[in-house]
Protein backbone atom coordinates (compact mmCIF):
# COMPACT_ATOMS: atom_id res chain seq x y z
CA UNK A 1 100.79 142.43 66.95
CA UNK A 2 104.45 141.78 67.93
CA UNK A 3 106.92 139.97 65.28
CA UNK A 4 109.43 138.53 67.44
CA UNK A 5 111.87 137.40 64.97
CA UNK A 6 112.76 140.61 62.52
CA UNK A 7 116.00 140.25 60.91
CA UNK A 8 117.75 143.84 61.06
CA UNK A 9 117.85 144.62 57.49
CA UNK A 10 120.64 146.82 55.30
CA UNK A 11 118.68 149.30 54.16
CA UNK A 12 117.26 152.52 56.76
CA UNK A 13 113.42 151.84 57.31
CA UNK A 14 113.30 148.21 55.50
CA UNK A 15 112.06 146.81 59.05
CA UNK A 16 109.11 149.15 59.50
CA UNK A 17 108.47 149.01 55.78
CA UNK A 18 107.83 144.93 56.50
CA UNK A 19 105.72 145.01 59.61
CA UNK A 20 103.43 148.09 58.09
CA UNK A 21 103.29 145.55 54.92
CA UNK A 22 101.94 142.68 56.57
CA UNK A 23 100.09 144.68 59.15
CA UNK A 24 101.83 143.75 62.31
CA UNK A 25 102.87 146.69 64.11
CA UNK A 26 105.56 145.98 66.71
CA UNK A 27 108.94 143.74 66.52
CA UNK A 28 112.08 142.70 68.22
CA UNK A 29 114.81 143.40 65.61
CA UNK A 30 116.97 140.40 65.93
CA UNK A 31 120.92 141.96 65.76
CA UNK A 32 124.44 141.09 66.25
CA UNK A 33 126.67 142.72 68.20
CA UNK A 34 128.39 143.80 65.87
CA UNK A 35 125.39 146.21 64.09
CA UNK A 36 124.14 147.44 67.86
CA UNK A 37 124.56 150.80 66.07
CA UNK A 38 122.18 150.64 63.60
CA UNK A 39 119.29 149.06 65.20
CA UNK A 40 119.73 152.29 67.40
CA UNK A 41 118.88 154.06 65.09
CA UNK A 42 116.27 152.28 63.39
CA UNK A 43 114.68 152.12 67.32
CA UNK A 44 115.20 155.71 67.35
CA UNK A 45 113.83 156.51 63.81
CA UNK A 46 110.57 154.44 64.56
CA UNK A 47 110.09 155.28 68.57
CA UNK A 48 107.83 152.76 70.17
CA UNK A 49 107.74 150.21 67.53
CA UNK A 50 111.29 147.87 68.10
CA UNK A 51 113.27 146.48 70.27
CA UNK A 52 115.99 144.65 70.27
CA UNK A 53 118.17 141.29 70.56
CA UNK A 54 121.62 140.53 70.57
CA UNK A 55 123.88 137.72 68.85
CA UNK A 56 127.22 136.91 69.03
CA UNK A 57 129.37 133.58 68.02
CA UNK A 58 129.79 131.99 71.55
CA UNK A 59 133.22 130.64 70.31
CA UNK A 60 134.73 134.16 70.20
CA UNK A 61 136.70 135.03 73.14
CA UNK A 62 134.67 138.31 74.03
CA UNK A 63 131.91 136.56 72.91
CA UNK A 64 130.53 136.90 77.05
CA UNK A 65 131.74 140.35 77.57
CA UNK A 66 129.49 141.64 74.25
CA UNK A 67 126.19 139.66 74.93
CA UNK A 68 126.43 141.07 78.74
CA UNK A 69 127.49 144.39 77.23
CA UNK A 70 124.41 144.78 74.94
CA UNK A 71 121.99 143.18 77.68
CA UNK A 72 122.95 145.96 80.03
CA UNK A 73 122.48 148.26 77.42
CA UNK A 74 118.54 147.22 76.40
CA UNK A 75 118.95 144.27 74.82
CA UNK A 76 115.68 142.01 75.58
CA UNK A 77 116.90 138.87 74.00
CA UNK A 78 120.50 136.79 73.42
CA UNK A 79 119.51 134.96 69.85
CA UNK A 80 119.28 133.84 67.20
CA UNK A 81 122.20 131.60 68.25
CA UNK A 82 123.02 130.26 64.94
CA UNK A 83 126.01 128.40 65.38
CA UNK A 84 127.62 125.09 65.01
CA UNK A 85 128.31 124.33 68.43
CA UNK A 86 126.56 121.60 70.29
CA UNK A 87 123.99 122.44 72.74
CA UNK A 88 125.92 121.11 75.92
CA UNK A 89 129.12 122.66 74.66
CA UNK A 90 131.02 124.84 77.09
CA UNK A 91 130.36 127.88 74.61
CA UNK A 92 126.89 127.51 75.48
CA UNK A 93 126.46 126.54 78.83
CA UNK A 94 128.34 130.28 79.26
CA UNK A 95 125.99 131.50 77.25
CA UNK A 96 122.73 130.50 79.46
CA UNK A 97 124.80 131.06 82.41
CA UNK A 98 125.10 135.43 81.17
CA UNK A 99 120.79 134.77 80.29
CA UNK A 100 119.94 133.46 83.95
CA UNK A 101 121.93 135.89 85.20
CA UNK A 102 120.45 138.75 83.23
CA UNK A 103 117.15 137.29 83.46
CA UNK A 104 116.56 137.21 79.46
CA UNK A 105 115.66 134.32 77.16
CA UNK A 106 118.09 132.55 74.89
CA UNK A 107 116.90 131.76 71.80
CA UNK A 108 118.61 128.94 69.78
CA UNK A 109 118.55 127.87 65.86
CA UNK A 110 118.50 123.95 65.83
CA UNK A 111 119.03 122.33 62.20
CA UNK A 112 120.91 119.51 61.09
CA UNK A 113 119.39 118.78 57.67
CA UNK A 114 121.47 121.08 55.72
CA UNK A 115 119.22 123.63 53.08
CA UNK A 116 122.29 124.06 50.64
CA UNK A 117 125.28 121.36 49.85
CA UNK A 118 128.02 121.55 52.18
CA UNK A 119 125.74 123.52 55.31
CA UNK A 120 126.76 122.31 58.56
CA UNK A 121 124.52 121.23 61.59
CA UNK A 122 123.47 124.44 64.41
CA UNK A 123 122.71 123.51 67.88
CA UNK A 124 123.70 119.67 67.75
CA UNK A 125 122.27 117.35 70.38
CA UNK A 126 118.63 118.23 70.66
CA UNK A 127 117.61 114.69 71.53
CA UNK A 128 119.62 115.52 74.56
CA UNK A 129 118.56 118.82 74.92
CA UNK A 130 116.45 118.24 78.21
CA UNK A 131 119.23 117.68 80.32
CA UNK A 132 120.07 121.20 79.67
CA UNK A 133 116.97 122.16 80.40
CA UNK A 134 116.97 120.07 83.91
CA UNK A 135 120.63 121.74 84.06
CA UNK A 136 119.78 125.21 84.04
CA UNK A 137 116.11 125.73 85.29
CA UNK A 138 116.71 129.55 85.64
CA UNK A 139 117.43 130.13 82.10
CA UNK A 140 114.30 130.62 79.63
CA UNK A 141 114.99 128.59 76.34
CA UNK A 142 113.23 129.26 73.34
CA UNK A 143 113.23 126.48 70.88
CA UNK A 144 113.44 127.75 66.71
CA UNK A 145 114.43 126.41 64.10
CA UNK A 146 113.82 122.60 61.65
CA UNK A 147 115.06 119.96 64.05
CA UNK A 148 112.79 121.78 67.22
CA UNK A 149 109.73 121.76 64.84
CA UNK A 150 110.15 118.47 63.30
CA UNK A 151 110.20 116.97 66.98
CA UNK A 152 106.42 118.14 67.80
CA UNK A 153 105.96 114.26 66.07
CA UNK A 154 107.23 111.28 67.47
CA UNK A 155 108.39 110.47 63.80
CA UNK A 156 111.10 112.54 62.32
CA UNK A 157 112.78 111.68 59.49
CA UNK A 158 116.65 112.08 58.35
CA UNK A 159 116.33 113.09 55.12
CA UNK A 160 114.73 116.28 54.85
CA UNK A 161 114.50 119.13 57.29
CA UNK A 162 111.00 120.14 56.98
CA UNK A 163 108.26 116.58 57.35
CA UNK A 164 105.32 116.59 56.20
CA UNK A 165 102.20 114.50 56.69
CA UNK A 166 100.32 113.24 60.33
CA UNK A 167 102.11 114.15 63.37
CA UNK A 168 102.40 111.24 65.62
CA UNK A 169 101.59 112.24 69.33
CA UNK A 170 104.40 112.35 71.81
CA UNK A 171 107.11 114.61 69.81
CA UNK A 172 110.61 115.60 72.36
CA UNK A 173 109.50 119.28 71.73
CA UNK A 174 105.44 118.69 72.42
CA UNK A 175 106.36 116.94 75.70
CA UNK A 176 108.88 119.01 76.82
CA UNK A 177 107.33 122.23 76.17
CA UNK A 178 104.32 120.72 78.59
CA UNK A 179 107.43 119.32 80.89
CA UNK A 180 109.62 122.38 81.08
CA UNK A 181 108.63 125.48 82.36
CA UNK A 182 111.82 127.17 81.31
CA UNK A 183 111.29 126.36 77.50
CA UNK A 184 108.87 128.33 75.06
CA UNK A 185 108.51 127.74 71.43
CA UNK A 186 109.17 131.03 68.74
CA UNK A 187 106.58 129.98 66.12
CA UNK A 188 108.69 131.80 62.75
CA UNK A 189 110.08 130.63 59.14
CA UNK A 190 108.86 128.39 56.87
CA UNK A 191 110.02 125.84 59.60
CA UNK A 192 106.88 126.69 62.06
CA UNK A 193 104.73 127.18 59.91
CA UNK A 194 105.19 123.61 57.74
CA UNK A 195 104.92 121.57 60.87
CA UNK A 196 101.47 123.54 62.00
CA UNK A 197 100.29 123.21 58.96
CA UNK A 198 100.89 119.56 57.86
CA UNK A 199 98.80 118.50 60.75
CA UNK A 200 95.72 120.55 61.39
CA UNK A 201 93.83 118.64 63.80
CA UNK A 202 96.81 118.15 66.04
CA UNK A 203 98.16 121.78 65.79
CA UNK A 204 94.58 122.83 67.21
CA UNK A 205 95.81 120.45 70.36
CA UNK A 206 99.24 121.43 70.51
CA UNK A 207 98.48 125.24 70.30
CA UNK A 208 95.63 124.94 73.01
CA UNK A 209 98.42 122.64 75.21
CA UNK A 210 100.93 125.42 74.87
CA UNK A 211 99.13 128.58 74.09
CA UNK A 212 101.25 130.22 76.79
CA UNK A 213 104.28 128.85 75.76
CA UNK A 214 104.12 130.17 71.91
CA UNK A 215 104.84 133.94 70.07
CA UNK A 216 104.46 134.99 66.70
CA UNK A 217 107.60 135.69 64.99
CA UNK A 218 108.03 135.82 61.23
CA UNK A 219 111.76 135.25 60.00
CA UNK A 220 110.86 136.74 56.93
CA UNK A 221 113.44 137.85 53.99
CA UNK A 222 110.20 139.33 52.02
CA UNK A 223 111.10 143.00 50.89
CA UNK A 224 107.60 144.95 51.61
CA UNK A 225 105.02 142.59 53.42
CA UNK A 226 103.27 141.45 50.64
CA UNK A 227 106.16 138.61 49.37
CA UNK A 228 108.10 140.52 47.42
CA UNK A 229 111.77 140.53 46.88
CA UNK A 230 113.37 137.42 48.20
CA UNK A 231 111.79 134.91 50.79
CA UNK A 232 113.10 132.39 52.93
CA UNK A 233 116.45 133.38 51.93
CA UNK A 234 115.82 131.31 48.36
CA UNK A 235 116.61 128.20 50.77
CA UNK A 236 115.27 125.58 48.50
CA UNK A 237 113.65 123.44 51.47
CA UNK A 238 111.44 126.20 51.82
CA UNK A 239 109.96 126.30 48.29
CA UNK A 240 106.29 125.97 49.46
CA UNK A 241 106.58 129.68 50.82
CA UNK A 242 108.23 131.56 47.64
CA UNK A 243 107.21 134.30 46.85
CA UNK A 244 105.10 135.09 50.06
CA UNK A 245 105.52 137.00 52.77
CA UNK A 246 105.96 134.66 55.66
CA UNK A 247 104.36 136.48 58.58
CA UNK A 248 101.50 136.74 56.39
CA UNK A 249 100.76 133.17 55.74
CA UNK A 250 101.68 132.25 59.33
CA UNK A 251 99.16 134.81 61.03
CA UNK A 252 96.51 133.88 58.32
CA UNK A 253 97.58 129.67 60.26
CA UNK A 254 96.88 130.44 63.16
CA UNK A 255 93.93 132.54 62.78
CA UNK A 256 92.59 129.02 61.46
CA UNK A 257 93.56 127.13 63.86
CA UNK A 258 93.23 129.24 67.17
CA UNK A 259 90.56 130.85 69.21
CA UNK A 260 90.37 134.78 69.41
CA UNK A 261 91.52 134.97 72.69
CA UNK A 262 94.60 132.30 72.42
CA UNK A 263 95.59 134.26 69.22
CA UNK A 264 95.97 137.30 70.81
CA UNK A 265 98.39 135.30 73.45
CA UNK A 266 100.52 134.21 70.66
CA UNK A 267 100.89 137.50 68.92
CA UNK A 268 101.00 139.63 71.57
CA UNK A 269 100.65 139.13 75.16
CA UNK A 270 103.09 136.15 75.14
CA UNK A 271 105.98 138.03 73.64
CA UNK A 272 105.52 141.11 75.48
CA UNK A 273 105.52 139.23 78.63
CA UNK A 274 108.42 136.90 78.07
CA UNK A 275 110.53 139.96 76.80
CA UNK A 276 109.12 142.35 79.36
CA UNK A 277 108.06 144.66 76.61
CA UNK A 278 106.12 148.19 77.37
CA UNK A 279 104.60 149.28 73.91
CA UNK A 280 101.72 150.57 73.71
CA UNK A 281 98.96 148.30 72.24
């Protein structure tokens, strides 16, 4: 199984001490540009099980120069964009300019509801994310994130980042995921997992709809695989997940709601396709 969405952690070996913990056994270590270094070596240290991302504040002025840098140099992925920059911004129309080009995905954090006082919005202007879609058809999008999974419903409400209850059909990220065939859905954190969960009967729907447009990442903080240490990032929006490992609970989802065959799409084939991955099964 293949976590797409490891943070690179501090300490040598913490990122094959998580997947061996929660019994995945390949990931894509998400990394800045700044710590290229160092998920060398944990590649290197572990041969066959990572790979690797790269991130870098689109503001910066070599912000192009390092994401094409690291691409050319094995990256498989430009993300997680976590940044508070609008989605149409010039920043990031550069940004999914360098991904058609080097023919990689660009996955993007979108939140607005803020998980601490004082946080400020990533990825504004989601409603009015399609045109960028319609705007850049050679660039593969990969939606992440609380706004992107609150908008599988119709209904999404201002005041908390993370809705619970019945999903009402015909969500922006439901319908454009069926619309768009440049835009896939990274189904990690406490965000993906609340809004499959708080709707069983329509996640069964929306996961058959899109069960080539999905992978399995975790986004977990948990120390060893089993919840321990510190999960979620103590972000107290994500309370319902303390204390639990968070690739864990999400592979136990979708084993519920999801054939055999469509969960091996989601936590495997999908992600080694999209990232053109060649481990060994």
């Amino acid at each position: 199984m293949l976590d797409a969405h490891l943070h690179l952690r501090r300490d040598a070996d913490a990122c094959f001490t998580h997947i061996q913990g929660c019994g995945v056994t390949h990931a894509i270590l998400l990394t800045p540009a700044s710590e290229e270094s160092r998920a060398k070596e944990e590649m290197a240290r572990r041969a066959g099980r990572f790979a690797r991302s790269v991130s870098a504040d689109p503001a910066l002025p070599d912000a192009s120069r390092m994401l094409s840098d690291a691409l050319k140099d094995g990256a498989v992925l430009i993300g997680e964009l976590k940044y508070h920059l609008a989605l149409d911004s010039p920043e990031m129309r550069r940004v999914y300019d360098i991904a058609a080009e080097m023919q990689v995905p660009v996955m993007m954090h979108i939140q607005t509801f803020p998980h601490f006082q004082g946080e400020m919005p990533y990825n504004t202007g989601y409603t009015g994310f399609d045109k960028m879609l319609r705007a850049y058809p050679r660039t593969t999008f990969v939606g992440h994130g609380d706004l992107f999974w609150a908008h599988i419903s119709a209904e999404v409400p201002t005041d908390r980042g993370y809705p619970t209850g019945p999903v009402k059909a015909g969500g922006l990220s439901d319908r454009w995921l069926s619309d768009f065939p440049n835009l896939y859905g990274d189904l990690s954190a406490n965000s993906a997992n609340n809004a499959l969960s708080r709707d069983p009967d329509f996640s069964r729907g929306f996961i058959t709809r899109h069960q080539n447009k999905l992978y399995f990442g975790s986004d977990c903080s948990c120390a060893d695989g089993h919840g321990g240490g510190v999960s979620q990032n103590n972000n107290p929006e994500a309370a319902r997940l303390a204390g639990k490992c968070v690739a864990r609970e999400t592979l136990t989802l979708l084993q519920h709601l999801a054939s055999p065959e469509v969960f091996r799409k989601m936590t495997w084939n999908n992600g080694t396709q999209l990232f053109k991955l060649h481990f060994q099964a």
